[in-house]
N, C-alpha and C. Protein backbone atom coordinates (compact mmCIF):
# COMPACT_ATOMS: atom_id res chain seq x y z
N UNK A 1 -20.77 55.58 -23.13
CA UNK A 1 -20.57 54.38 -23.94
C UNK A 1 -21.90 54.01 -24.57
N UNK A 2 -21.75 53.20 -25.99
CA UNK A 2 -22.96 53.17 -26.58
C UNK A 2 -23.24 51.96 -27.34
N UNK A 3 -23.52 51.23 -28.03
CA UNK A 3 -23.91 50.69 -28.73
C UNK A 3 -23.04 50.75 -29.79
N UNK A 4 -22.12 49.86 -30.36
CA UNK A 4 -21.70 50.09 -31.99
C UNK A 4 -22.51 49.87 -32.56
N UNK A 5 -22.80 50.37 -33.98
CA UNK A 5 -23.57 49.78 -34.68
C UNK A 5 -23.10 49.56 -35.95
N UNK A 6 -23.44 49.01 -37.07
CA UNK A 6 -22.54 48.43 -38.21
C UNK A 6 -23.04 49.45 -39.32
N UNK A 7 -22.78 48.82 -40.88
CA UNK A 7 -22.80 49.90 -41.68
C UNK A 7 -24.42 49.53 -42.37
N UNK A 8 -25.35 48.68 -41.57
CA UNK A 8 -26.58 48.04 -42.00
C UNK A 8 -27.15 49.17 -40.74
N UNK A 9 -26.98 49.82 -39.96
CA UNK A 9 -27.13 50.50 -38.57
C UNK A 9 -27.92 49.01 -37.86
N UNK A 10 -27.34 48.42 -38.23
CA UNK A 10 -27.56 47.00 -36.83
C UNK A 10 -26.51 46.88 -35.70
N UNK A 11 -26.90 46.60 -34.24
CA UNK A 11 -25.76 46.25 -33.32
C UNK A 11 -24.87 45.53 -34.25
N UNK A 12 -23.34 46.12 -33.53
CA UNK A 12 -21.99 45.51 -34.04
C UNK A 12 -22.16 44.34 -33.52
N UNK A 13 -22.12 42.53 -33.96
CA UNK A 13 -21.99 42.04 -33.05
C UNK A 13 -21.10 40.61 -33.44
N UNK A 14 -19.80 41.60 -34.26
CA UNK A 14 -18.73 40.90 -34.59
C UNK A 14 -17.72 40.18 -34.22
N UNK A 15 -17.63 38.96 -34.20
CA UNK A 15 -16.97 38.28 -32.85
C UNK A 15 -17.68 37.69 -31.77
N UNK A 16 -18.70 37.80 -32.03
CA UNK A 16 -20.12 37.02 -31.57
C UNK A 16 -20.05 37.65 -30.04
N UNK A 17 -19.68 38.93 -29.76
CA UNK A 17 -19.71 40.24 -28.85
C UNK A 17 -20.75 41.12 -29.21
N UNK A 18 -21.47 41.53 -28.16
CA UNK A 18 -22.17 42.97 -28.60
C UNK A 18 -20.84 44.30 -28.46
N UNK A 19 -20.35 44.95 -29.66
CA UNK A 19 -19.38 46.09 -29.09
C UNK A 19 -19.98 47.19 -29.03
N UNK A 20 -18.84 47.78 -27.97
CA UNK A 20 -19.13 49.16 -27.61
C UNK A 20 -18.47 50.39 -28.55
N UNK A 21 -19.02 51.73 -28.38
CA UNK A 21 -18.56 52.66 -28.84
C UNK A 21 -18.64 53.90 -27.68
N UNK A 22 -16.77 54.35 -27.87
CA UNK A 22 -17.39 55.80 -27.31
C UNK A 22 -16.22 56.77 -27.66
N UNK A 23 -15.87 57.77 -26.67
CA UNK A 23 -15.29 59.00 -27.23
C UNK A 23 -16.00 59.49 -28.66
N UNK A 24 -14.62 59.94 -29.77
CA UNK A 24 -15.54 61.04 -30.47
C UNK A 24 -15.95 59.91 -31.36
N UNK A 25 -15.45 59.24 -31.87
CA UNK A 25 -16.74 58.01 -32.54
C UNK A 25 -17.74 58.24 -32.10
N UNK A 26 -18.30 57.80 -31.05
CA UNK A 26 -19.31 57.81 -30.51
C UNK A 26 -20.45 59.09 -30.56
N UNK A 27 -19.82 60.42 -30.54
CA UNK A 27 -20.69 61.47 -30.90
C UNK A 27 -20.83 61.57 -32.53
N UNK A 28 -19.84 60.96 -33.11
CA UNK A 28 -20.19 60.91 -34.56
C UNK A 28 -21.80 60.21 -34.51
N UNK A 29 -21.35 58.92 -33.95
CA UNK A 29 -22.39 57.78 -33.93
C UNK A 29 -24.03 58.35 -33.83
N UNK A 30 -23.51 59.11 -32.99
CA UNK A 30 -24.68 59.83 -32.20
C UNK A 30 -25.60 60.91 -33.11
N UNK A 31 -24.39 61.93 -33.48
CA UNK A 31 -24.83 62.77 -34.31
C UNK A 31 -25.78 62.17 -36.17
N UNK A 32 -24.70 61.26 -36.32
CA UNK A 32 -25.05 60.72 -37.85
C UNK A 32 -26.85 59.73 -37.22
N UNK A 33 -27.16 59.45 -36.63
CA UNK A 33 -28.56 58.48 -36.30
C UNK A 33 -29.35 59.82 -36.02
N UNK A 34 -29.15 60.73 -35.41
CA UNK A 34 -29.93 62.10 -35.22
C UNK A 34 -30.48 62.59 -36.69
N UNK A 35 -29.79 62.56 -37.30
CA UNK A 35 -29.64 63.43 -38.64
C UNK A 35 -30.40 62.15 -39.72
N UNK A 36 -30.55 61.07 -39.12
CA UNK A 36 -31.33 59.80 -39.89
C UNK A 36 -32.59 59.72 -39.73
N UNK A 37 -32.82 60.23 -38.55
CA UNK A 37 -34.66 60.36 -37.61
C UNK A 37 -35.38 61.03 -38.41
N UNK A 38 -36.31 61.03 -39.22
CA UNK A 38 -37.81 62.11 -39.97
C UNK A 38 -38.45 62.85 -38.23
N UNK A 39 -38.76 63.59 -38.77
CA UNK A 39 -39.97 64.09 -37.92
C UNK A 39 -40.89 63.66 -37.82
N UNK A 40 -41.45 63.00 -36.32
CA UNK A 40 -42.28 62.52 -35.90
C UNK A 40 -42.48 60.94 -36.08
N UNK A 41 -40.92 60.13 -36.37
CA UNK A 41 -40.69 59.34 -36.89
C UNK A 41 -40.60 57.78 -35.92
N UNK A 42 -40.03 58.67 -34.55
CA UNK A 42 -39.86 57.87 -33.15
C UNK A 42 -41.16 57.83 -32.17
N UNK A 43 -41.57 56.98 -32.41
CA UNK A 43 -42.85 57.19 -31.41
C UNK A 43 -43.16 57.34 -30.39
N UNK A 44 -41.75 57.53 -29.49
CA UNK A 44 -41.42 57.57 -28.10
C UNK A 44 -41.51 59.51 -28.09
N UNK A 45 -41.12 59.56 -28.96
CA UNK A 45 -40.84 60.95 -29.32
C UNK A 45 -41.44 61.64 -30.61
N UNK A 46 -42.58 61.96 -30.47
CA UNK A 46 -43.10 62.62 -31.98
C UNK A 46 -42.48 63.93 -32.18
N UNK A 47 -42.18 64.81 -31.46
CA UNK A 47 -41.33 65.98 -31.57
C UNK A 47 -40.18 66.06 -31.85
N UNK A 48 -39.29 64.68 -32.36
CA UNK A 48 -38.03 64.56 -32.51
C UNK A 48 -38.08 64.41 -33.76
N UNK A 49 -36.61 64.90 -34.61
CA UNK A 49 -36.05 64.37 -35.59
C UNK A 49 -36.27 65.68 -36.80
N UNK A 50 -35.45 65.05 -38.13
CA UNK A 50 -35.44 66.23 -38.83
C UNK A 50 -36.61 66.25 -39.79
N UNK A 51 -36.98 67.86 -40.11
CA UNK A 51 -38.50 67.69 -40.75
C UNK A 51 -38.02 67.59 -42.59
N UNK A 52 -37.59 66.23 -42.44
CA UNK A 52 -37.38 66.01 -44.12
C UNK A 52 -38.37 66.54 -44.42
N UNK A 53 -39.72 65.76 -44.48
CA UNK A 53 -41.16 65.65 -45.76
C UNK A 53 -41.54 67.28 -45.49
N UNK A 54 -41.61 68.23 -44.10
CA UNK A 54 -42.05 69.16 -44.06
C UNK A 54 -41.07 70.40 -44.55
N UNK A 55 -40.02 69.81 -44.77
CA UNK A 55 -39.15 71.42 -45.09
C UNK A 55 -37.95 71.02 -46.39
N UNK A 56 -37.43 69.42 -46.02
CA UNK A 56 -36.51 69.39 -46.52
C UNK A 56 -36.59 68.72 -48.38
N UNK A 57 -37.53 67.89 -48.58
CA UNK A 57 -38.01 66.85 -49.25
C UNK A 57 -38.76 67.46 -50.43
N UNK A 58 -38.54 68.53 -51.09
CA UNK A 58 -39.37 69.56 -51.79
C UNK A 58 -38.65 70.04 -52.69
N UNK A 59 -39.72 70.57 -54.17
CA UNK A 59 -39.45 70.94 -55.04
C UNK A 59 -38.87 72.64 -54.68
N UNK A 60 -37.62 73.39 -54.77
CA UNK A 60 -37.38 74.65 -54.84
C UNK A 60 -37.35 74.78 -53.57
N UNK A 61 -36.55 73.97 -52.34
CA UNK A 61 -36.39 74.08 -51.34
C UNK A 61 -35.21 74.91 -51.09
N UNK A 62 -35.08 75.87 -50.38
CA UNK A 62 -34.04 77.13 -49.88
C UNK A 62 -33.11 76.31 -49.03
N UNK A 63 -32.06 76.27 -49.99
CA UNK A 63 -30.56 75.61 -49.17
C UNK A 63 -30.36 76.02 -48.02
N UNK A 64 -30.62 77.62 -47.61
CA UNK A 64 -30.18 78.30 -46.12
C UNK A 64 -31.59 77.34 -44.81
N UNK A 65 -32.21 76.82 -45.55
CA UNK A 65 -33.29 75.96 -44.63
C UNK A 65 -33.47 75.00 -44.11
N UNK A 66 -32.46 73.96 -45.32
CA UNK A 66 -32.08 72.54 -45.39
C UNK A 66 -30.72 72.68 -44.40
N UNK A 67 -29.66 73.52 -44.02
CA UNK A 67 -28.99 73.95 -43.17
C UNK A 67 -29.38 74.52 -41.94
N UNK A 68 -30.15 74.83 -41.73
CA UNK A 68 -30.83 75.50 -40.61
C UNK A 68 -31.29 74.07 -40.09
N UNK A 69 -32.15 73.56 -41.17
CA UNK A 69 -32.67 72.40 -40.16
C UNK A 69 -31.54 70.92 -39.64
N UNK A 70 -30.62 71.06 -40.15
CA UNK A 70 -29.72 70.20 -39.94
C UNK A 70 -28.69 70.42 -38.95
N UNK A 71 -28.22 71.86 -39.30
CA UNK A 71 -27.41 72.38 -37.89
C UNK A 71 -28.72 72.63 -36.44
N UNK A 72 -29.38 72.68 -36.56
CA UNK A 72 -30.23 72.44 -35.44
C UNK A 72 -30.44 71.40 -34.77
N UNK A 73 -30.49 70.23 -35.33
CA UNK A 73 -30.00 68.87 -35.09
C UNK A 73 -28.78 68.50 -34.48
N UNK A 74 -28.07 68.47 -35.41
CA UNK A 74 -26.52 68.51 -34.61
C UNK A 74 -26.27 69.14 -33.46
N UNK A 75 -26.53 70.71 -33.54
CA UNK A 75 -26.20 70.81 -32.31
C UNK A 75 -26.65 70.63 -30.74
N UNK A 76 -28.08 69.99 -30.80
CA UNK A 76 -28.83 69.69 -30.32
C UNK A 76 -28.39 68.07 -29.10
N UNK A 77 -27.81 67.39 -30.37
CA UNK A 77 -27.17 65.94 -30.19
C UNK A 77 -26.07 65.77 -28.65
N UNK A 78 -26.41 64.81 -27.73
CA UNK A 78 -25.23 65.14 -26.69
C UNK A 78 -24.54 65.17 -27.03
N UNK A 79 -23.13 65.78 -26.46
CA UNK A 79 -22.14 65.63 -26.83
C UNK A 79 -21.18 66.92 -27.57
N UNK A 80 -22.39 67.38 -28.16
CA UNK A 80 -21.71 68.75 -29.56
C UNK A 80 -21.95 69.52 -28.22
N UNK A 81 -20.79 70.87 -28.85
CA UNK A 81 -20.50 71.95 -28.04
C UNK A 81 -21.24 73.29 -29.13
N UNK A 82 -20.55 73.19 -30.06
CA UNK A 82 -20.56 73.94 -31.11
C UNK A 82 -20.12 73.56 -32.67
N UNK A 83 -21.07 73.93 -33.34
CA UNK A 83 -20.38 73.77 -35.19
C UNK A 83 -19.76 74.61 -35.22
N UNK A 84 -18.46 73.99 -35.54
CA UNK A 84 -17.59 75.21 -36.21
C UNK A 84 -17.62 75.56 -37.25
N UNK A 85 -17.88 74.68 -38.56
CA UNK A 85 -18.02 74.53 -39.52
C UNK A 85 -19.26 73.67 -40.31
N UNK A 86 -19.73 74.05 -40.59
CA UNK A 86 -20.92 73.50 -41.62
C UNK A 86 -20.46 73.75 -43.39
N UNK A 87 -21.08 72.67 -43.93
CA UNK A 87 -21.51 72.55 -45.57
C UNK A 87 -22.41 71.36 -45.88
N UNK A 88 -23.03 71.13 -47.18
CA UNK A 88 -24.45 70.42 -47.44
C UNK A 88 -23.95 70.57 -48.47
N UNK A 89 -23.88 69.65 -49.07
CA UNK A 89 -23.80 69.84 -50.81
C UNK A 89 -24.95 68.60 -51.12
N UNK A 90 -26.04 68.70 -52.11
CA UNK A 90 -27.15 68.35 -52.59
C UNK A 90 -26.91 67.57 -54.31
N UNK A 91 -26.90 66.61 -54.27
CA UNK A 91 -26.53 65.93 -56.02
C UNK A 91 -28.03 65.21 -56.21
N UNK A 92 -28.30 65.80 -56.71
CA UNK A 92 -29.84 65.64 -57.77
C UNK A 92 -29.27 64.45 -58.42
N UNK A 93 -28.61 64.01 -58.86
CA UNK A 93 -28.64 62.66 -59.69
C UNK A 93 -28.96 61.27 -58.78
N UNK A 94 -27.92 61.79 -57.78
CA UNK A 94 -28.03 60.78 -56.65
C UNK A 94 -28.90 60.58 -55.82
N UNK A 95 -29.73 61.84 -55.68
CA UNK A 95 -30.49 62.27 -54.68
C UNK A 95 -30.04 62.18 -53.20
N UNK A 96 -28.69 62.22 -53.01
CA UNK A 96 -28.18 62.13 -51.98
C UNK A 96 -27.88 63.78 -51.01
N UNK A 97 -27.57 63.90 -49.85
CA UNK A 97 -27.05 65.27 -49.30
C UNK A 97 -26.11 64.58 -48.49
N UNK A 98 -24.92 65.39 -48.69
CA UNK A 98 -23.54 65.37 -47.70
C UNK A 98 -23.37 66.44 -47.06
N UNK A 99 -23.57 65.91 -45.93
CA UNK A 99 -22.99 66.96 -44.68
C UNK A 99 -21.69 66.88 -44.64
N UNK A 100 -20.64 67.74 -44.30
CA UNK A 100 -19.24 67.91 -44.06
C UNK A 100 -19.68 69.13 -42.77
N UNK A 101 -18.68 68.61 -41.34
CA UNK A 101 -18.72 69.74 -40.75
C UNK A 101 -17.47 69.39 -39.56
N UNK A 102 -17.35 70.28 -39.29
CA UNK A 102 -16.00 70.86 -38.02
C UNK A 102 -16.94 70.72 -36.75
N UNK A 103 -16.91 69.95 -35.63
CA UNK A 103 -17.76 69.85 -34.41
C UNK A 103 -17.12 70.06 -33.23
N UNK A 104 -17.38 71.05 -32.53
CA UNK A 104 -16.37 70.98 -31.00
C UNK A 104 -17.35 70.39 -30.15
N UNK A 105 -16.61 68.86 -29.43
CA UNK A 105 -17.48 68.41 -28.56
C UNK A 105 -16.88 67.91 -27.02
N UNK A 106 -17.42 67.80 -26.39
CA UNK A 106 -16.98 67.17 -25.14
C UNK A 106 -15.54 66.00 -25.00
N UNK A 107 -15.46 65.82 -26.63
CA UNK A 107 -13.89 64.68 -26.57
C UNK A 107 -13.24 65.39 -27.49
N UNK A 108 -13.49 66.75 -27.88
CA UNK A 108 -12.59 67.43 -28.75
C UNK A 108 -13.28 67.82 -29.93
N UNK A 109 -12.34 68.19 -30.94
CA UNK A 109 -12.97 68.76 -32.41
C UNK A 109 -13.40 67.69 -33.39
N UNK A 110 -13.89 67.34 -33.91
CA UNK A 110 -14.67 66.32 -34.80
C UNK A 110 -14.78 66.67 -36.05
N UNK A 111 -14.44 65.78 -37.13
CA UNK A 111 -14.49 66.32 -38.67
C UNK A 111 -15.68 65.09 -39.00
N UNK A 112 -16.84 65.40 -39.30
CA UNK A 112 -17.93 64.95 -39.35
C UNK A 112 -18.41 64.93 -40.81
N UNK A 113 -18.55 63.77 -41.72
CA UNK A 113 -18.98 63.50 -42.75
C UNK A 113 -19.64 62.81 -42.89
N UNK A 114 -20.91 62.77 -43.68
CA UNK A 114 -21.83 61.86 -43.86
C UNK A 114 -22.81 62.42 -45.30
N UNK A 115 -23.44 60.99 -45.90
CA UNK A 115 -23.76 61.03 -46.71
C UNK A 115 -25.36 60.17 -46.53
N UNK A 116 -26.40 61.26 -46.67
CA UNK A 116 -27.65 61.03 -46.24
C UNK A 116 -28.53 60.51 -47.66
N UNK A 117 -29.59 59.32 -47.55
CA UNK A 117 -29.84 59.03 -48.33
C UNK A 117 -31.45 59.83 -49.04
């Protein structure tokens, strides 16, 4: 069980409750804040998180890298068993990346979408 958190990533605390989250929500939850962390970003943890500025954040960056470093993450996250499925699609206008992926985890299979800023 975990922490909800809202779409500001602040505690849920709607109903003037702190709520909870768990099952596969919850590894979503889990997985999507993993995939939010920079490298060296947590100070509890300088070895954690994904190396946007060092790999990902670059002019003529190799898509098979920006995947590598993301499915490394994920599967890393409690909870994941295995990706079954991965995709990244990258929109230069937006400057946004969407992950889409298939996750087998400890509460079952997971269809995992997110849109990274």
């Amino acid at each position: 069980m975990n922490i909800l958190l809202d779409d500001d990533n602040e505690w849920d605390v709607s109903g003037g409750d702190l709520n909870l989250i768990e099952g596969p929500d919850e590894i979503s939850q889990i997985v999507t804040q993993r995939l939010k962390v920079f490298f060296g970003e947590w100070f509890l943890d300088t070895g954690r998180g994904v190396r946007y500025f060092e790999d990902i954040l670059k002019k003529r960056v190799n898509g098979q890298k920006i995947d590598a470093e993301l499915i490394n993450e994920m599967s890393i996250a409690p909870g994941v068993i295995n990706i079954k499925e991965f995709n990244s699609t990258f929109d230069s206008a937006s400057r946004t990346l969407s992950v889409d992926a298939r996750l087998d985890t400890i509460e079952g299979e997971i269809n995992f979408n997110e849109v990274l800023p």
